[in-house]
Structure formats: structure tokens, C-alpha cells
N, C-alpha and C. Protein backbone atom coordinates (compact mmCIF):
# COMPACT_ATOMS: atom_id res chain seq x y z
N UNK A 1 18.67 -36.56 -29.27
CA UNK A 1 19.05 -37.88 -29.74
C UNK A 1 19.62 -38.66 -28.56
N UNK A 2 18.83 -40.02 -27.96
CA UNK A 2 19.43 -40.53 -27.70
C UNK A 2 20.38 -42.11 -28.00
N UNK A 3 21.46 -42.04 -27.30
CA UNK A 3 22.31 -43.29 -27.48
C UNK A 3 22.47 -44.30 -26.73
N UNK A 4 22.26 -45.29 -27.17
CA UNK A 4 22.16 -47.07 -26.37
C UNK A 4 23.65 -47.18 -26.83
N UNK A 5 24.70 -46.58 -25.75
CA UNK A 5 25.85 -47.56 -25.83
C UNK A 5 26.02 -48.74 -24.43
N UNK A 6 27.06 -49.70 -24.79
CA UNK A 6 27.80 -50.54 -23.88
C UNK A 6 28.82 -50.49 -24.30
N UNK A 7 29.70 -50.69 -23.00
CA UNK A 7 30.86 -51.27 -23.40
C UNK A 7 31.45 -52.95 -22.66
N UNK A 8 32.14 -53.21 -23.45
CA UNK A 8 32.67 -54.41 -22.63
C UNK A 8 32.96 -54.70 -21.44
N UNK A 9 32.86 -55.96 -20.81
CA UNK A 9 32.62 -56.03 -19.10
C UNK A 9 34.30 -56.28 -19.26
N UNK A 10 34.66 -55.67 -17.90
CA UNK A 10 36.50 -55.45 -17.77
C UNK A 10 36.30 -56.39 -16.79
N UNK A 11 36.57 -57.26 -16.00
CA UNK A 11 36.77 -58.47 -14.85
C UNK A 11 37.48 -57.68 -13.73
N UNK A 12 38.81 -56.69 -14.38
CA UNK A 12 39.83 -56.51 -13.70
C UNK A 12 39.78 -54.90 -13.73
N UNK A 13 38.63 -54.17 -13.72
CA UNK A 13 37.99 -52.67 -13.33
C UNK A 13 37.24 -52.49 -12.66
N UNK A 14 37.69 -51.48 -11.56
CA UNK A 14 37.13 -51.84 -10.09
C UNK A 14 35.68 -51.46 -10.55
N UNK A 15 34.77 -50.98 -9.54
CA UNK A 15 33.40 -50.78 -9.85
C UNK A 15 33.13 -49.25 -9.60
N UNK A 16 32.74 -48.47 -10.46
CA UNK A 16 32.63 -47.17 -10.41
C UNK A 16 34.04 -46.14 -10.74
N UNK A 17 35.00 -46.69 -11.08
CA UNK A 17 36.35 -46.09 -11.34
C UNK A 17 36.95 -46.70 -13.00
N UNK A 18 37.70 -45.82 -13.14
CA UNK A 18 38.36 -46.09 -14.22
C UNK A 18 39.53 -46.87 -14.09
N UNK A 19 40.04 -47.54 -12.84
CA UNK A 19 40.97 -47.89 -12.62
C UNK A 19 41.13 -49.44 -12.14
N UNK A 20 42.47 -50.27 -12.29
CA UNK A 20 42.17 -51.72 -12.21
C UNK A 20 41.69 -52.18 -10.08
N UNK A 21 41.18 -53.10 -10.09
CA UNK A 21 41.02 -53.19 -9.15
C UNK A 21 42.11 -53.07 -7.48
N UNK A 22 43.05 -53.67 -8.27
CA UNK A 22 44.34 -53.52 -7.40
C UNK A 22 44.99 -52.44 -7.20
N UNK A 23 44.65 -51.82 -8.17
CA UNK A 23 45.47 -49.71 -7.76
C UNK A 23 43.89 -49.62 -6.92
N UNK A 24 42.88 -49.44 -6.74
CA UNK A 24 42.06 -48.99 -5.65
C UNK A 24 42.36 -50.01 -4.46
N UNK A 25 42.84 -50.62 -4.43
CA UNK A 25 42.85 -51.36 -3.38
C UNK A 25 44.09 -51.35 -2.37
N UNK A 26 45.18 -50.64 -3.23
CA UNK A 26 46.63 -50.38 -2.93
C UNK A 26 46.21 -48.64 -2.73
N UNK A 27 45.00 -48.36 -3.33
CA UNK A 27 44.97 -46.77 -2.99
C UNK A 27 44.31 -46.92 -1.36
N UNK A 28 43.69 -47.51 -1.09
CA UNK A 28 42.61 -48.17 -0.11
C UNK A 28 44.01 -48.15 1.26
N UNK A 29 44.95 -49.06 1.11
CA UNK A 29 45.89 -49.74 1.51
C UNK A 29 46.85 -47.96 2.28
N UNK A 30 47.13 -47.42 1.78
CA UNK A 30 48.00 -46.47 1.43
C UNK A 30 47.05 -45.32 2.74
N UNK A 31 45.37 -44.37 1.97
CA UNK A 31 45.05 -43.80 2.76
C UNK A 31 44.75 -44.61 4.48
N UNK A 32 44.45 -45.89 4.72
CA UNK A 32 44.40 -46.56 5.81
C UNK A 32 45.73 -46.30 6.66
N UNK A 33 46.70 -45.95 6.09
CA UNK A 33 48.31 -46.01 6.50
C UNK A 33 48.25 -44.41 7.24
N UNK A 34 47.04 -43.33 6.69
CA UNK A 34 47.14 -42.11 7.48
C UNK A 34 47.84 -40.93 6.56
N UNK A 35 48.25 -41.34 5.01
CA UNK A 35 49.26 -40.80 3.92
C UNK A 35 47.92 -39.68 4.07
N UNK A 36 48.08 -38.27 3.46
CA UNK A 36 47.20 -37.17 2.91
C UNK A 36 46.82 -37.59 1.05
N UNK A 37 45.94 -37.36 1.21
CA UNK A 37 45.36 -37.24 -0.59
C UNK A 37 46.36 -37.15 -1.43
N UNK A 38 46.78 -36.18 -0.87
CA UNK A 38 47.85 -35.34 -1.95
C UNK A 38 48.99 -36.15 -2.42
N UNK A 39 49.63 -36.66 -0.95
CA UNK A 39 50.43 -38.14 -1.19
C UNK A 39 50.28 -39.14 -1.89
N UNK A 40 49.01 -39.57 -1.74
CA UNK A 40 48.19 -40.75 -2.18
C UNK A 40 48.67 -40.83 -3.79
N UNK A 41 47.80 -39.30 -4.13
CA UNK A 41 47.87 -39.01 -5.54
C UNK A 41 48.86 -39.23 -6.11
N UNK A 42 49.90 -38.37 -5.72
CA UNK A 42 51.06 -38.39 -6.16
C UNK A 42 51.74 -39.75 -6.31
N UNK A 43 51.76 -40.55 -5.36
CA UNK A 43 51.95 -42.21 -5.11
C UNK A 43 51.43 -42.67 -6.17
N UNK A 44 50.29 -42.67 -6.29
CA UNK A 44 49.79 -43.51 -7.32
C UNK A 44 49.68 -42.89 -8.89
N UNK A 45 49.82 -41.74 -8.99
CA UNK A 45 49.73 -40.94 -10.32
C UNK A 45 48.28 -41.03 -10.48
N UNK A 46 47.37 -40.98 -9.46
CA UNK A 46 46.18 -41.11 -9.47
C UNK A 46 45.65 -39.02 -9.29
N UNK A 47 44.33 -39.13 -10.29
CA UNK A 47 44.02 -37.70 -10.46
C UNK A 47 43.54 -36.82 -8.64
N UNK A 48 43.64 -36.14 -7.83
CA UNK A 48 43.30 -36.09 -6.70
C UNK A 48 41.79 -36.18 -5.94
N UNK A 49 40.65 -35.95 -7.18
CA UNK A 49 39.51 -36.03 -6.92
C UNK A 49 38.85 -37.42 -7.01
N UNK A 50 39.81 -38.44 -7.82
CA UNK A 50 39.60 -40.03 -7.77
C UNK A 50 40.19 -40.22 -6.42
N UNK A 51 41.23 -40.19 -5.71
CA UNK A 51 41.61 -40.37 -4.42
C UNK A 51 40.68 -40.16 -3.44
N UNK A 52 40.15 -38.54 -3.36
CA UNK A 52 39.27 -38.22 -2.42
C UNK A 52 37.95 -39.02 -2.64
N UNK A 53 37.40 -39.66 -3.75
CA UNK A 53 36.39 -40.30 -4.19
C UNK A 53 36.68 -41.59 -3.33
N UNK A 54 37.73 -42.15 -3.48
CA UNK A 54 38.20 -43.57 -2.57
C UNK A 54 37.95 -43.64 -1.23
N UNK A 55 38.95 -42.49 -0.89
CA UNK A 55 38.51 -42.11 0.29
C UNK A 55 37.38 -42.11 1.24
N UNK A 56 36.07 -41.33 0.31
CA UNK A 56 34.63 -40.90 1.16
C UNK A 56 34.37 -42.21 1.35
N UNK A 57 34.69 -43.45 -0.47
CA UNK A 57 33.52 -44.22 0.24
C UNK A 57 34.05 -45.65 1.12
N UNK A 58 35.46 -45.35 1.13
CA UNK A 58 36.12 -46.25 2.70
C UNK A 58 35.69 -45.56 3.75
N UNK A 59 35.67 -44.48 3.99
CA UNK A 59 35.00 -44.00 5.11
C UNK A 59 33.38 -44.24 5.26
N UNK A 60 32.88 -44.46 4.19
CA UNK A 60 31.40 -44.43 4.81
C UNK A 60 31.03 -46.20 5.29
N UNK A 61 31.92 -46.79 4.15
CA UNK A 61 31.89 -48.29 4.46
C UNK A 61 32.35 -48.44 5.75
N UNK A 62 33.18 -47.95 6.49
CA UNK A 62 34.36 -48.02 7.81
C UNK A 62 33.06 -47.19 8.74
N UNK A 63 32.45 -46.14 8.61
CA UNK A 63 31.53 -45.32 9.93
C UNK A 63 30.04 -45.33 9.59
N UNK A 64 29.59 -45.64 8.68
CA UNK A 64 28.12 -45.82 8.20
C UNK A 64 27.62 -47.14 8.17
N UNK A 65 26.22 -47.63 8.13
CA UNK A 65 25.38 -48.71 8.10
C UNK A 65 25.02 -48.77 6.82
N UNK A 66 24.31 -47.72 6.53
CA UNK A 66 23.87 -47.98 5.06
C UNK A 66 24.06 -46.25 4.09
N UNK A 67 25.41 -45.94 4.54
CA UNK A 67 25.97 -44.61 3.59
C UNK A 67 25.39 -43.51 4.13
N UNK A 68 24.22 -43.28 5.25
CA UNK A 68 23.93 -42.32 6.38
C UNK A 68 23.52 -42.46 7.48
N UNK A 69 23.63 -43.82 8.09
CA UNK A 69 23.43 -43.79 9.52
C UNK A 69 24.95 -44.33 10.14
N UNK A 70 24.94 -43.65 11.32
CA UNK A 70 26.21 -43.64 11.96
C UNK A 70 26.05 -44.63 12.30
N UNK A 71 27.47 -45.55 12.67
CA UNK A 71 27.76 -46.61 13.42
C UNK A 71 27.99 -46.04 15.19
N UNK A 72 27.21 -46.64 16.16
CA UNK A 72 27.78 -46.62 17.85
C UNK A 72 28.96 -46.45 17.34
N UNK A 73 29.68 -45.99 19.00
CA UNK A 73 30.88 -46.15 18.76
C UNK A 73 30.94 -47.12 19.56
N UNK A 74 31.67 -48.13 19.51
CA UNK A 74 32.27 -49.85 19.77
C UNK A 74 32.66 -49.66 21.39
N UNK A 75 33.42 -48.87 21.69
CA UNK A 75 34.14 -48.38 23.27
C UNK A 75 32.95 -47.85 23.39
N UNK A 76 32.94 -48.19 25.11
CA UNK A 76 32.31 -47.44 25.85
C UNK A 76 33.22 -45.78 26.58
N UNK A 77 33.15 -44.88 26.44
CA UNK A 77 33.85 -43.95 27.11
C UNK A 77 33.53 -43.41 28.57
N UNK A 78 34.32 -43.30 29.71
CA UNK A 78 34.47 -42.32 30.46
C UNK A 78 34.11 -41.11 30.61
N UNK A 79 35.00 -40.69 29.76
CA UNK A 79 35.29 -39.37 29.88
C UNK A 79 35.24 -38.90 28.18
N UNK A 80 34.54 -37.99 28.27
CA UNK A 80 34.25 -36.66 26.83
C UNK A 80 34.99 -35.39 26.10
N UNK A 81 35.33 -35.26 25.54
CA UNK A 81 36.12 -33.71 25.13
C UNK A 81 35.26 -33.08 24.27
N UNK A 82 34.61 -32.14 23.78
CA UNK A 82 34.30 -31.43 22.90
C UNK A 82 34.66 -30.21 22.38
N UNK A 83 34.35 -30.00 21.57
CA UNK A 83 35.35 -28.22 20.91
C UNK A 83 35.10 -28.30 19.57
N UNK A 84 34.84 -27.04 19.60
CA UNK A 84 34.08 -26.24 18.00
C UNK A 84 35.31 -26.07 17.15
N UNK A 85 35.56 -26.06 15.87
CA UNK A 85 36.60 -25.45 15.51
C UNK A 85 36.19 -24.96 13.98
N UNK A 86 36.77 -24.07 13.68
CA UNK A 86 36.35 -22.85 12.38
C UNK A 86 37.01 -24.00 10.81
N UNK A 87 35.79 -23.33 9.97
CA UNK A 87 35.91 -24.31 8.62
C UNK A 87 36.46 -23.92 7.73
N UNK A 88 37.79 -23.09 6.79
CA UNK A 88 37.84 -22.52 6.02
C UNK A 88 37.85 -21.15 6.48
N UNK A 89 37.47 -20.29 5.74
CA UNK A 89 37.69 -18.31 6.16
C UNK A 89 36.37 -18.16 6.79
N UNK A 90 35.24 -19.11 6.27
CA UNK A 90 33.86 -18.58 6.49
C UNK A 90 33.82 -18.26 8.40
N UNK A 91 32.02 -18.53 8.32
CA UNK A 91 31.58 -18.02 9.60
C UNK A 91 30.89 -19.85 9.92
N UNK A 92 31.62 -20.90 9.62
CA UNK A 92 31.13 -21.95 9.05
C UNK A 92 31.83 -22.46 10.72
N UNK A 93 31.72 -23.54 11.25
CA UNK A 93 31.94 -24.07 12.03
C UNK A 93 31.52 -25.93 12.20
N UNK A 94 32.76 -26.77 12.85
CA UNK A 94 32.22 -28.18 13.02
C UNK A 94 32.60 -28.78 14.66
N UNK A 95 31.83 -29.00 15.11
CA UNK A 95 32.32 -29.73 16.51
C UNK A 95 32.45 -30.78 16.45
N UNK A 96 33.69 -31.57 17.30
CA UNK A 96 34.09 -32.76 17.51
C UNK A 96 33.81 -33.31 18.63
N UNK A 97 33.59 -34.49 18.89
CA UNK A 97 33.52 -34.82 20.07
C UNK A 97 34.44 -35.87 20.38
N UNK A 98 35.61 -36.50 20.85
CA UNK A 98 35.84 -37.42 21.24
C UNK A 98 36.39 -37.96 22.55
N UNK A 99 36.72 -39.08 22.36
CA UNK A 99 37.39 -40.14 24.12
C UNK A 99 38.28 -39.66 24.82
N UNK A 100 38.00 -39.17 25.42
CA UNK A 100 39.64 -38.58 26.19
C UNK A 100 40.46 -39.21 26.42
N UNK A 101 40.45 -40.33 26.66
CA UNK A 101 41.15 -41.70 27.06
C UNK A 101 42.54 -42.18 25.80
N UNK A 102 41.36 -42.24 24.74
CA UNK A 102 41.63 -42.68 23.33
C UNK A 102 42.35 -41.78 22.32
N UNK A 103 41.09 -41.07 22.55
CA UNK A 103 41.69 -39.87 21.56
C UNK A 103 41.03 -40.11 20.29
N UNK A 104 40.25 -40.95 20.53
CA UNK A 104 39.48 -41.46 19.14
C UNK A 104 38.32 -40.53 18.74
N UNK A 105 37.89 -39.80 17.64
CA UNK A 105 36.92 -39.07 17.41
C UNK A 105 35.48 -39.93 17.53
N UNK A 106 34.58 -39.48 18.41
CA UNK A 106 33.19 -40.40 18.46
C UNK A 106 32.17 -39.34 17.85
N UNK A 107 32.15 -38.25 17.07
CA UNK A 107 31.02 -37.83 16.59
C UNK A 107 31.56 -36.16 15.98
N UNK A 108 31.57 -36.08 14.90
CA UNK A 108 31.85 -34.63 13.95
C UNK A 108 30.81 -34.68 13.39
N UNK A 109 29.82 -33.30 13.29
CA UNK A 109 29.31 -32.52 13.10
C UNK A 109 29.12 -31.19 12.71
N UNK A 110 28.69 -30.79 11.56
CA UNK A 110 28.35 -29.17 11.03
C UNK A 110 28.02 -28.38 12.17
N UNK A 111 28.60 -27.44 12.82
CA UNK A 111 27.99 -26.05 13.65
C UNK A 111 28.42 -26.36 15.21
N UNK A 112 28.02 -25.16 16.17
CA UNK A 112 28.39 -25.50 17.05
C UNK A 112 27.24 -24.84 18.28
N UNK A 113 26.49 -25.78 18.22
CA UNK A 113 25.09 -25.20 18.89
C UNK A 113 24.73 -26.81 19.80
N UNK A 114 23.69 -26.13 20.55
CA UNK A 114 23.25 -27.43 21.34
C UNK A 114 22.71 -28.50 20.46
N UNK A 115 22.13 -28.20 19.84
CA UNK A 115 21.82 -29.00 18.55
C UNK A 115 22.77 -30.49 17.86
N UNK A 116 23.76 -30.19 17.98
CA UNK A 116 24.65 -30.59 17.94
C UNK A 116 25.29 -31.61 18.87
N UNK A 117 25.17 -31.03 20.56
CA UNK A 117 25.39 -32.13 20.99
C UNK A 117 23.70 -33.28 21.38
N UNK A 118 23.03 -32.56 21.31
CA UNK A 118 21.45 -33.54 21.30
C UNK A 118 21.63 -34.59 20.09
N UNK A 119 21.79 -34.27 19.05
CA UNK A 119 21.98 -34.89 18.11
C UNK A 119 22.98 -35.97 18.35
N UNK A 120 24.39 -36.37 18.85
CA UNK A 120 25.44 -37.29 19.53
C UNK A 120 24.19 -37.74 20.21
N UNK A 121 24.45 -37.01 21.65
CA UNK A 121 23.52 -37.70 22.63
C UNK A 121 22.21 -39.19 22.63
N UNK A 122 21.43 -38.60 21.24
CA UNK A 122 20.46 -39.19 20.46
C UNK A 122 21.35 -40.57 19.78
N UNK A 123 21.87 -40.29 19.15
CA UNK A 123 23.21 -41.22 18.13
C UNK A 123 23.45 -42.39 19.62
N UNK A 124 23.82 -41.64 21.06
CA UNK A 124 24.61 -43.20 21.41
C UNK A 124 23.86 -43.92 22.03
N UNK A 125 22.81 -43.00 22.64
CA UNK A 125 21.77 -43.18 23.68
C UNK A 125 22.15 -43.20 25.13
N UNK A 126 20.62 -43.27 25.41
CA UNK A 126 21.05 -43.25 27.19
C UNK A 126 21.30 -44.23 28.15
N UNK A 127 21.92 -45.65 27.92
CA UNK A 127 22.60 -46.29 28.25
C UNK A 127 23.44 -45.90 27.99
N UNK A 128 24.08 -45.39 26.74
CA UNK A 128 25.17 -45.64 26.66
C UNK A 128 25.95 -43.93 27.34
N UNK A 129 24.99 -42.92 27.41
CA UNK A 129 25.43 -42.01 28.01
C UNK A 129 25.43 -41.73 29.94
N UNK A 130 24.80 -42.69 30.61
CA UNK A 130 24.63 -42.98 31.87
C UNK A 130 26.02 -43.48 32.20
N UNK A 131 26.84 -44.23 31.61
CA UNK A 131 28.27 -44.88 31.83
C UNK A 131 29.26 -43.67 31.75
N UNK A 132 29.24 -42.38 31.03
CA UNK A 132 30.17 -41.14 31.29
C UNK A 132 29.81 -40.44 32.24
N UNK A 133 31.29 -40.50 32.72
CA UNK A 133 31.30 -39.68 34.40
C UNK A 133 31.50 -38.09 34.25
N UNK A 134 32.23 -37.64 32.79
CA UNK A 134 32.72 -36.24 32.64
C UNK A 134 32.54 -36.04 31.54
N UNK A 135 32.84 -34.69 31.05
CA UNK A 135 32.63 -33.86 29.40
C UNK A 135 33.79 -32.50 30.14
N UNK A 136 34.78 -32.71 29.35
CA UNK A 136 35.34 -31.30 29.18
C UNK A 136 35.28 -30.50 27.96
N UNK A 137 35.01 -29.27 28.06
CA UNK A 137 34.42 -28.38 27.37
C UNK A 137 34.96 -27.02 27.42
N UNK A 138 35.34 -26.08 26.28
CA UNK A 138 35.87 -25.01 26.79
C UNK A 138 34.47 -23.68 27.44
N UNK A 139 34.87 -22.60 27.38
CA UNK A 139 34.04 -21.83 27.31
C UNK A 139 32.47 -21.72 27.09
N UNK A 140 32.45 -21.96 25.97
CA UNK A 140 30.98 -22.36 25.49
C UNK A 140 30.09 -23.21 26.47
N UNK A 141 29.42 -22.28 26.14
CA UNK A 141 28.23 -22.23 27.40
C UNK A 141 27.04 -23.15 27.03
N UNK A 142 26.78 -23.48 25.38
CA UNK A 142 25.90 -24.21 24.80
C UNK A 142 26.06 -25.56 24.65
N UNK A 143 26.94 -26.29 24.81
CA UNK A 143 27.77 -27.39 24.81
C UNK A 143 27.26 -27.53 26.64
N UNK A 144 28.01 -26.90 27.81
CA UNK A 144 27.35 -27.18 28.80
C UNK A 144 25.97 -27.72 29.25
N UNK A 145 24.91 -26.35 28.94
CA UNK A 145 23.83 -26.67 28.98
C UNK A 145 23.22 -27.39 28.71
N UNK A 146 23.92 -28.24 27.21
CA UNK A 146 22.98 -29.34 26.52
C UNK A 146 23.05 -31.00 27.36
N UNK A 147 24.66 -30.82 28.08
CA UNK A 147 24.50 -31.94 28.65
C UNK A 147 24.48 -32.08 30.23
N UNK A 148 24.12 -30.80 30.69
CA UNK A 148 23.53 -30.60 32.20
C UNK A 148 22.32 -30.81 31.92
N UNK A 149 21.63 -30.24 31.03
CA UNK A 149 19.72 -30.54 30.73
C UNK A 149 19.56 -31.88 30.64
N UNK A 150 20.16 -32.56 30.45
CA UNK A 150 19.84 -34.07 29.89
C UNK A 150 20.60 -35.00 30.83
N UNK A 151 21.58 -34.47 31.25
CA UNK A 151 22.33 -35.56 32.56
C UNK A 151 22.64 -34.42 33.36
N UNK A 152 22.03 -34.24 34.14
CA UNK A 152 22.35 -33.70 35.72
C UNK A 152 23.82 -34.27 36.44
N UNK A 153 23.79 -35.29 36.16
CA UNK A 153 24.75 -35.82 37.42
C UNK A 153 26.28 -35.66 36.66
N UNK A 154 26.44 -35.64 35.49
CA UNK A 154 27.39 -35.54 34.60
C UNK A 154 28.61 -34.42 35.55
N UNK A 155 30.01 -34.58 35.35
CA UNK A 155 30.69 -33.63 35.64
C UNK A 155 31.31 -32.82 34.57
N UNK A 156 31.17 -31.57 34.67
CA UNK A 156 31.47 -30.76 33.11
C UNK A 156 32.81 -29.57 34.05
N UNK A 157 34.10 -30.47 32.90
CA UNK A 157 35.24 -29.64 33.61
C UNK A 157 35.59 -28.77 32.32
């Protein structure tokens, strides 16, 4: 059996939430400030999986074009940092890459394989990777290789 319901148009309910427009927007207001979810929630008496829901899609509006293509990053950088770091208990892994300068994250990613940095590389292009003079990198030897194969002249400390 199916059912043809509607309900009444609310003016003052945000779009996709159960909630008035101004608590998402004060929730909006709040995670921008750097507060954790958990805070948020609590702040607002909001349930924690509506928060994290707010959250993704200020972030995709704030780093996405159209909800999966990355935005450049705006700065040009210098200098590179990268480093793998473990996800949970698993055997799961995400690498970061960002500005050394800044400190600003320019590219997170699932795993920690060359793959990974080809994929950035691809994302800023090669203008925009001809302008970095360095990449520091720990140990990992796959992270090296990927950006000695592709920029020779690069300095990898």
C-alpha cells in the first residue's frame, strides 16, 4: 500500500532538517568557532547525528564544487608536510598533506600509498606544483618516490 502524504510548507524549517532555520544556522555559527560535535550538541540540545549531518554539508559547501570535486587550494605553498596516520584500531590508514608555512590542511585522503600522493599532485596540477621548493616526509619511502618520479628537482627533507 502506497501513501500520497504532504505536509504543510513551514517558511521557518530549514531544508532537509527538522529544525527552525536559525538553530542550523547558530549550529553552523558555533561548529565554524572550532566547538567538537559533542559540544555543539550539547549547546544546542541538538541530537549528535543532526550536528554531524550540519557539519558534512558546511564542509562540502566550504571544500567541494559540486559535493565531490575538490576545491584548489587558494595559497600557493612553498613548502609540503605529509604523514600517514592510523584510523580507529583497524589496519585502516589516512594521509594528510599540508602548508608548512600555514599549517593549513591542503589534501586528506584514505590510505597511505603513492596513490595517494598522485592523486593531490593531479588535484593541484603542475603549475601549481613547479612553485614548491620542498616536501617533508617521514620515513616512508612511498610518499618519496611519488614526488621524486614526477618532480626531480623537488627537495624531500
Amino acid at each position: 500500500c502506497q501513501f500520497n502524504t504532504r505536509s504543510q510548507s513551514i517558511p521557518f524549517k530549514a531544508d532537509g532538517y527538522r529544525i527552525t532555520k536559525p538553530l542550523k544556522e547558530y549550529t553552523e555559527k558555533l561548529l565554524s568557532y572550532g566547538l567538537t560535535l559533542k559540544a555543539v550538541a550539547w549547546l544546542t540540545g541538538l541530537d549528535k547525528m543532526t550536528v554531524k549531518s550540519i557539519h558534512k554539508s558546511l564542509l562540502l559547501s566550504k571544500f567541494t564544487t559540486d559535493s565531490k570535486t575538490l576545491i584548489k587550494p587558494e595559497r600557493q605553498a612553498k613548502y609540503l608536510a605529509i604523514d600517514e596516520f592510523k584510523l580507529h584500531d583497524g589496519h585502516k590508514y589516512a594521509t594528510a598533506i599540508i602548508d608548512w608555512e600555514t599549517g593549513y590542511i591542503l589534501y586528506l585522503a584514505h590510505g597511505k600509498k603513492k596513490a595517494v600522493v598522485f592523486e593531490f599532485m593531479d588535484h593541484v596540477g603542475d603549475e601549481w606544483m613547479s612553485k614548491v621548493e620542498a616536501v617533508a616526509c617521514d620515513m616512508n619511502s612511498d610518499f618519496e618516490e611519488a614526488f621524486k618520479g614526477r618532480y626531480p628537482k623537488l627537495d624531500i627533507v
